[in-house]
Protein backbone atom coordinates (compact mmCIF):
# COMPACT_ATOMS: atom_id res chain seq x y z
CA UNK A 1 -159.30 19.04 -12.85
CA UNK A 2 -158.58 15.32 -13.91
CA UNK A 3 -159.12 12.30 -12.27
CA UNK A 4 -155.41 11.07 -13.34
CA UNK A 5 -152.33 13.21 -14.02
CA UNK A 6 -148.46 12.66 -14.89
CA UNK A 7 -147.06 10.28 -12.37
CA UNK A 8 -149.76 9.05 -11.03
CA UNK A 9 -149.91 5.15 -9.97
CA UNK A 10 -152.30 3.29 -12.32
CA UNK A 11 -153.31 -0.26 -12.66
CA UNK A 12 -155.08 -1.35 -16.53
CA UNK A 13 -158.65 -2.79 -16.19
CA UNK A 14 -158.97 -3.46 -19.69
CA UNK A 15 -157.58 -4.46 -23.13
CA UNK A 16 -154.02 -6.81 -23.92
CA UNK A 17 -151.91 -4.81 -20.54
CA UNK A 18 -154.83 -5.94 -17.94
CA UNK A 19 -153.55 -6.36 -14.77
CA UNK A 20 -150.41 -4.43 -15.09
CA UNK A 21 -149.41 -1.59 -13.19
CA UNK A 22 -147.71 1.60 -14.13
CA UNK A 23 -146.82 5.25 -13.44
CA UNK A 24 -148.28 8.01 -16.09
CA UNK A 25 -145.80 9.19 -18.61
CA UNK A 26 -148.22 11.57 -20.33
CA UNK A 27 -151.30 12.93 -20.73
CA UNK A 28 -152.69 12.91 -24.48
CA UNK A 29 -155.50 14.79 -25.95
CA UNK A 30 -158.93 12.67 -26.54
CA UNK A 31 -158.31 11.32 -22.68
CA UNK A 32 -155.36 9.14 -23.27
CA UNK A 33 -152.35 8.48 -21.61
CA UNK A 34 -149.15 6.70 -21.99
CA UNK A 35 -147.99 4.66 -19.31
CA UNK A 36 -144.87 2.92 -18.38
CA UNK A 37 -144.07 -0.12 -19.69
CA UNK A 38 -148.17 -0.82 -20.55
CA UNK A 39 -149.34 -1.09 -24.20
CA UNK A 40 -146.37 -2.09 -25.45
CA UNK A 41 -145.75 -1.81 -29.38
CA UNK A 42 -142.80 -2.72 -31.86
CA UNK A 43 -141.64 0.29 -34.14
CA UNK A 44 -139.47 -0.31 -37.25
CA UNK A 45 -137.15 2.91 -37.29
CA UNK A 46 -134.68 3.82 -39.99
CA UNK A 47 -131.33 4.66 -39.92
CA UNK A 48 -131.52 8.46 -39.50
CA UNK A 49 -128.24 10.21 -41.60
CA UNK A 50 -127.92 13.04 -39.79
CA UNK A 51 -127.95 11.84 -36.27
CA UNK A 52 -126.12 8.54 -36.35
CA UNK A 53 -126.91 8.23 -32.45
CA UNK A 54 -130.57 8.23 -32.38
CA UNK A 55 -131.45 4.31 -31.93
CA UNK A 56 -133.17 2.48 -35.33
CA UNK A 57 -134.20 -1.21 -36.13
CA UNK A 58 -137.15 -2.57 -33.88
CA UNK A 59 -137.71 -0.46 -30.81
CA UNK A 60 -140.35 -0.76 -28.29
CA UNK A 61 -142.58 1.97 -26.77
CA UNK A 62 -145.72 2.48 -25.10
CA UNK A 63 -148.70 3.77 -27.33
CA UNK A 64 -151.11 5.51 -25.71
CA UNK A 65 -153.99 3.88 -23.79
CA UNK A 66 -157.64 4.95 -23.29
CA UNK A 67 -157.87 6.68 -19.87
CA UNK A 68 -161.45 4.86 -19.22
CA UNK A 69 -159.24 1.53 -19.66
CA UNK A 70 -157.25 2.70 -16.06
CA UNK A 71 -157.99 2.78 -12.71
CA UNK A 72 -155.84 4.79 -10.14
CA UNK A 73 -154.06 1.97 -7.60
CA UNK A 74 -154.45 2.49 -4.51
CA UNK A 75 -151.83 1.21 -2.54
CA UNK A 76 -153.71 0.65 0.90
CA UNK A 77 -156.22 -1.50 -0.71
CA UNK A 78 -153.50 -2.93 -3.04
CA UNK A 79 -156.37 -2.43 -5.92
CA UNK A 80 -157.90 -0.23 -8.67
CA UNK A 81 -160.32 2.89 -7.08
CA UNK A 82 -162.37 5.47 -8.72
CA UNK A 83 -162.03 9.51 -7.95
CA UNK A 84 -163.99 11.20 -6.42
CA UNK A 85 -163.23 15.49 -5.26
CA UNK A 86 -163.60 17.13 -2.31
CA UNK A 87 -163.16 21.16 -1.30
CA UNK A 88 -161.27 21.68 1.57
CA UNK A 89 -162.29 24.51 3.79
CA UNK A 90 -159.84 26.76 2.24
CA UNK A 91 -161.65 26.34 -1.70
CA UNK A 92 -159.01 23.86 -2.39
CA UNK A 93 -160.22 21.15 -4.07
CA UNK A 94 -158.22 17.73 -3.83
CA UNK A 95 -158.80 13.89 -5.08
CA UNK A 96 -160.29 11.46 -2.40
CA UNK A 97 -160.24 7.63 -3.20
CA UNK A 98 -163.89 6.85 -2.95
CA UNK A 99 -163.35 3.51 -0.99
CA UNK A 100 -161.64 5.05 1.62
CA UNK A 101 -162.02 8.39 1.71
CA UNK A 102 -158.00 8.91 1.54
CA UNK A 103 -156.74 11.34 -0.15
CA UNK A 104 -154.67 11.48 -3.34
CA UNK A 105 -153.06 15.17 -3.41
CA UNK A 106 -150.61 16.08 -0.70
């Protein structure tokens, strides 16, 4: 199980995007991620002849981000948290904010 999945509320710890905040797009192989509107990069994108509609000239899109450079927000502490797992006492196991004890998964 991963500490952070698609659509999950992350804040960036590290690199150009610290300090923004995001939902996950994505999950990447080689624990990356793309996140909204963090890690933004300019793409130069030719004019495509056989589908006129697809968008060219300079675009921007997030590239993908290192998931050790992301913390999970939590929003009752208004801050980054680590994961931590717990097993309910059906042998479900769920995320737990490790500040709090809170949990993550519904």
């Amino acid at each position: 199980m991963k500490r952070i999945r698609k659509g999950d509320e992350v804040i960036v710890i590290a690199g150009r995007s610290k300090g923004t905040r995001g939902s996950v797009l994505e999950t990447l192989k080689n624990d990356r991620l793309l996140v909204d509107n963090v890690n933004m990069v300019k793409k130069h994108v030719k004019v495509d002849p056989n589908n006129p509609e697809k968008p060219s000239g300079i675009i921007s899109k997030e590239a993908p981000i290192q998931v050790s450079n992301v913390m999970l927000y939590n929003e009752e502490t208004g801050k980054g948290d680590k994961v931590s797992f717990k097993f309910l006492e059906n042998g479900k196991k769920i995320r737990v904010f490790r500040s709090n004890g809170e949990t993550i998964d519904a």
